[in-house]
N, C-alpha and C. Protein backbone atom coordinates (compact mmCIF):
# COMPACT_ATOMS: atom_id res chain seq x y z
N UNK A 1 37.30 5.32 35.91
CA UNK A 1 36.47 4.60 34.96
C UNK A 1 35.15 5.36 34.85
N UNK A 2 34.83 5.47 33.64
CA UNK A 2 33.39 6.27 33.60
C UNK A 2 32.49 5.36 32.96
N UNK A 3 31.31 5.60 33.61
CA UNK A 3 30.26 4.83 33.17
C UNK A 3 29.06 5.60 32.13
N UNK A 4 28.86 4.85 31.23
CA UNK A 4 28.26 5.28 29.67
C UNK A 4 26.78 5.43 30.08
N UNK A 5 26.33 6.80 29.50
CA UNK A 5 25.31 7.10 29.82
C UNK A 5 23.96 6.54 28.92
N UNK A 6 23.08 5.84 29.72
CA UNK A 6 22.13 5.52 28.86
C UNK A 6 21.26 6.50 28.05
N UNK A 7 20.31 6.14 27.02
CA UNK A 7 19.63 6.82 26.48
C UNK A 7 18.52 6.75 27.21
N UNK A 8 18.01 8.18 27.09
CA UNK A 8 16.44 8.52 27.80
C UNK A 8 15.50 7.87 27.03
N UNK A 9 15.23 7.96 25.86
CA UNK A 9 14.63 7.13 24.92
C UNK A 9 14.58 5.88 23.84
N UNK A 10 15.22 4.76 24.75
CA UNK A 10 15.64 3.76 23.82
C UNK A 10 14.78 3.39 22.82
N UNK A 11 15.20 2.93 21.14
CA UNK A 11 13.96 2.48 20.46
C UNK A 11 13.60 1.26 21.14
N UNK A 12 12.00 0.88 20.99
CA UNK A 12 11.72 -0.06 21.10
C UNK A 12 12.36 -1.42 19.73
N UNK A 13 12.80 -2.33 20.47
CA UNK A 13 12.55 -3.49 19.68
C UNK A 13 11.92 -4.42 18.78
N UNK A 14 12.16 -4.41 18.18
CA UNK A 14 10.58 -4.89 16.83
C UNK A 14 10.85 -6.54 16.36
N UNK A 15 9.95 -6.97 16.58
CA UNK A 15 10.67 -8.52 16.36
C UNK A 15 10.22 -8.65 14.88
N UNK A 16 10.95 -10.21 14.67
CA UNK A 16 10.64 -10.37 12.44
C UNK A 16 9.15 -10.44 12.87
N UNK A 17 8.18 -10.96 13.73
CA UNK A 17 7.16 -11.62 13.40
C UNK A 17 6.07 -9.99 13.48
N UNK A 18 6.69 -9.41 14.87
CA UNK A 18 5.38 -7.83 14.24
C UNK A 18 5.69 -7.28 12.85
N UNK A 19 6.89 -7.03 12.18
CA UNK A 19 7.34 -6.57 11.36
C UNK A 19 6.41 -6.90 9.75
N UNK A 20 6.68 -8.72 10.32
CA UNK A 20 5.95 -9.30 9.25
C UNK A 20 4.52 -8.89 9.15
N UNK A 21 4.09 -9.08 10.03
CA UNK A 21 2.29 -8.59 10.84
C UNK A 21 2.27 -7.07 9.88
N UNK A 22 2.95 -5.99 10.05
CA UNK A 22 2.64 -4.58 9.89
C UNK A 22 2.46 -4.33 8.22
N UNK A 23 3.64 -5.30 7.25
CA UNK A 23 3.65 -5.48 5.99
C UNK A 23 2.56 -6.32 5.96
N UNK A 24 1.93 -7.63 6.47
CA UNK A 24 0.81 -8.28 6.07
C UNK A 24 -0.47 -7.39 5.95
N UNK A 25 -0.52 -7.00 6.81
CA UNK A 25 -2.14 -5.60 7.17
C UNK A 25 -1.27 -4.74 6.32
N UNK A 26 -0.70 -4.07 5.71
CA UNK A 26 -0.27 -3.37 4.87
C UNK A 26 -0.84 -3.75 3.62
N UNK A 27 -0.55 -5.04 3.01
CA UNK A 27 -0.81 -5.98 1.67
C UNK A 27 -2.38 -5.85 1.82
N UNK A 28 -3.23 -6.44 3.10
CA UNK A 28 -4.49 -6.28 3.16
C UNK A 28 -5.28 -4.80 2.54
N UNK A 29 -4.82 -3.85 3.34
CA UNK A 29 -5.46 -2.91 3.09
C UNK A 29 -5.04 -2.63 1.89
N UNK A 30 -3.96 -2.26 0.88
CA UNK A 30 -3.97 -2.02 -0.85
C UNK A 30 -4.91 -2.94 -1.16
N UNK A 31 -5.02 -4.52 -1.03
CA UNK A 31 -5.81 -5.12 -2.11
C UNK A 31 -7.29 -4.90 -1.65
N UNK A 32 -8.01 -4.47 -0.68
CA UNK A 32 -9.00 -3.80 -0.36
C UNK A 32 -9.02 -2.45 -0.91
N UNK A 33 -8.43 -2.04 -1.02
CA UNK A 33 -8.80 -0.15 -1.17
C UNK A 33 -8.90 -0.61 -3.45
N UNK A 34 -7.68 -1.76 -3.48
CA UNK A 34 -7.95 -1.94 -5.13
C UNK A 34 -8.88 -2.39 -5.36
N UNK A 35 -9.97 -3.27 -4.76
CA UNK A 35 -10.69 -3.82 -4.81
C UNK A 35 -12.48 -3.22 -5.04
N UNK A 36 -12.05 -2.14 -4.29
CA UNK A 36 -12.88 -0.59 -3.89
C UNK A 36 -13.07 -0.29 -5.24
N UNK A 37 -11.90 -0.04 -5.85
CA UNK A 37 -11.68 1.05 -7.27
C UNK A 37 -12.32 0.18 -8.43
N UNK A 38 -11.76 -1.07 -8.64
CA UNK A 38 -12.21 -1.92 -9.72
C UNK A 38 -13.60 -1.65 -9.59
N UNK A 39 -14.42 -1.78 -7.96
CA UNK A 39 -16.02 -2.00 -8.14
C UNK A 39 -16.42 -0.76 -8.35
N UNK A 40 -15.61 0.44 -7.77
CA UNK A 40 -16.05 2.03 -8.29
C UNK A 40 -16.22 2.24 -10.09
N UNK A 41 -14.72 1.77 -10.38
CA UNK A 41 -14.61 1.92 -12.19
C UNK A 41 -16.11 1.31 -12.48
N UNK A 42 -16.48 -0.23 -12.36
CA UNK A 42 -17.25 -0.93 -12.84
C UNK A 42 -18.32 0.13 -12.88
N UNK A 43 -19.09 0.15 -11.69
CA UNK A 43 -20.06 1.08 -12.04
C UNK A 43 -19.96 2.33 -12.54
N UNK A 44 -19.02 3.55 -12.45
CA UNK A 44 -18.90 4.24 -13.51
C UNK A 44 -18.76 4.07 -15.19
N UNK A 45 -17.93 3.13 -15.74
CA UNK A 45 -17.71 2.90 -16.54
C UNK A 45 -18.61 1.56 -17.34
N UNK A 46 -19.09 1.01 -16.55
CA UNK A 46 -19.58 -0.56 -17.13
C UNK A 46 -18.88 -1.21 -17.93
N UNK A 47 -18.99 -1.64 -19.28
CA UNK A 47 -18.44 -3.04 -19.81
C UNK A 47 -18.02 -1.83 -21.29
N UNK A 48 -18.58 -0.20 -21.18
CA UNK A 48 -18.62 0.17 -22.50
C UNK A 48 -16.81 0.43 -22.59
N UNK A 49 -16.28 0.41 -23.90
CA UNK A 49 -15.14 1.06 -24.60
C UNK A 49 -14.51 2.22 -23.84
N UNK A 50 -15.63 3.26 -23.44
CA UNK A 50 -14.61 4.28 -22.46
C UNK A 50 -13.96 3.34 -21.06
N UNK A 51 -13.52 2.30 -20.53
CA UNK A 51 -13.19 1.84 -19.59
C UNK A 51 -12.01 1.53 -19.97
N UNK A 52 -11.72 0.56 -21.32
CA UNK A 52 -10.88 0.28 -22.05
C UNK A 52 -9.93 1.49 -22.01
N UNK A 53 -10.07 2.13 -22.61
CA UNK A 53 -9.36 4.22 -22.82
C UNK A 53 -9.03 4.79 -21.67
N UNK A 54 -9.91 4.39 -20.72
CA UNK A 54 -9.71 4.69 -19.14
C UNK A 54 -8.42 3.91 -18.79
N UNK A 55 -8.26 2.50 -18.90
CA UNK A 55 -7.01 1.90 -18.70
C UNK A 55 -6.31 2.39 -19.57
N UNK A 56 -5.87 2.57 -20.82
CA UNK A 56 -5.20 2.76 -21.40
C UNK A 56 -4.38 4.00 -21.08
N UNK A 57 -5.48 5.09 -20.87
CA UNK A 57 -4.78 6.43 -20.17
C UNK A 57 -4.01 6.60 -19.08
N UNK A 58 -4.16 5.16 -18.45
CA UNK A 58 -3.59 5.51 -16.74
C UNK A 58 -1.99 4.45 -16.61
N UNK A 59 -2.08 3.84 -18.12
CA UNK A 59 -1.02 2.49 -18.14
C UNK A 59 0.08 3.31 -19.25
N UNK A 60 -0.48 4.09 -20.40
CA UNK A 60 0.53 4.60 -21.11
C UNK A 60 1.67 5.28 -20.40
N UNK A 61 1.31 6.70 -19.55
CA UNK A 61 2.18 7.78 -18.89
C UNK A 61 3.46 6.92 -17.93
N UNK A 62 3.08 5.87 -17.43
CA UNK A 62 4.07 4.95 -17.09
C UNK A 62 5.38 4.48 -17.85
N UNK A 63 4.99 4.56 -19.41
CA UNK A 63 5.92 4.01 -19.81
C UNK A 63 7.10 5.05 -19.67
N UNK A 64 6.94 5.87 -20.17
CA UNK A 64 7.69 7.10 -19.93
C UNK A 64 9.57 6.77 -18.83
């Protein structure tokens, strides 16, 4: 009878709830870093028409 050799490096185990945790702080940091950009645009751009064109330029190439 032979006995099965373990692995030197088993993965660790990840339970649903860190998993959930790593995607939650995940969600955090995008809507922070978007949050960043909107207040960056604002002050570059202010309230004038080039902001408008600015979205428009970055929403068209998508359609594609």
């Amino acid at each position: 009878m032979s006995v099965p050799e373990l692995d030197p490096n088993p993965k660790p185990k990840r339970s649903l709830v860190n998993i959930a945790g790593i995607v939650a702080a995940a969600t955090l940091i995008s809507k922070v870093f978007g949050l960043l950009r909107t207040v960056l645009l604002a002050a570059v751009f202010g309230a004038a028409p080039a902001y408008g064109a600015y979205q428009y330029a970055t929403i068209v190439p998508s359609f594609s």
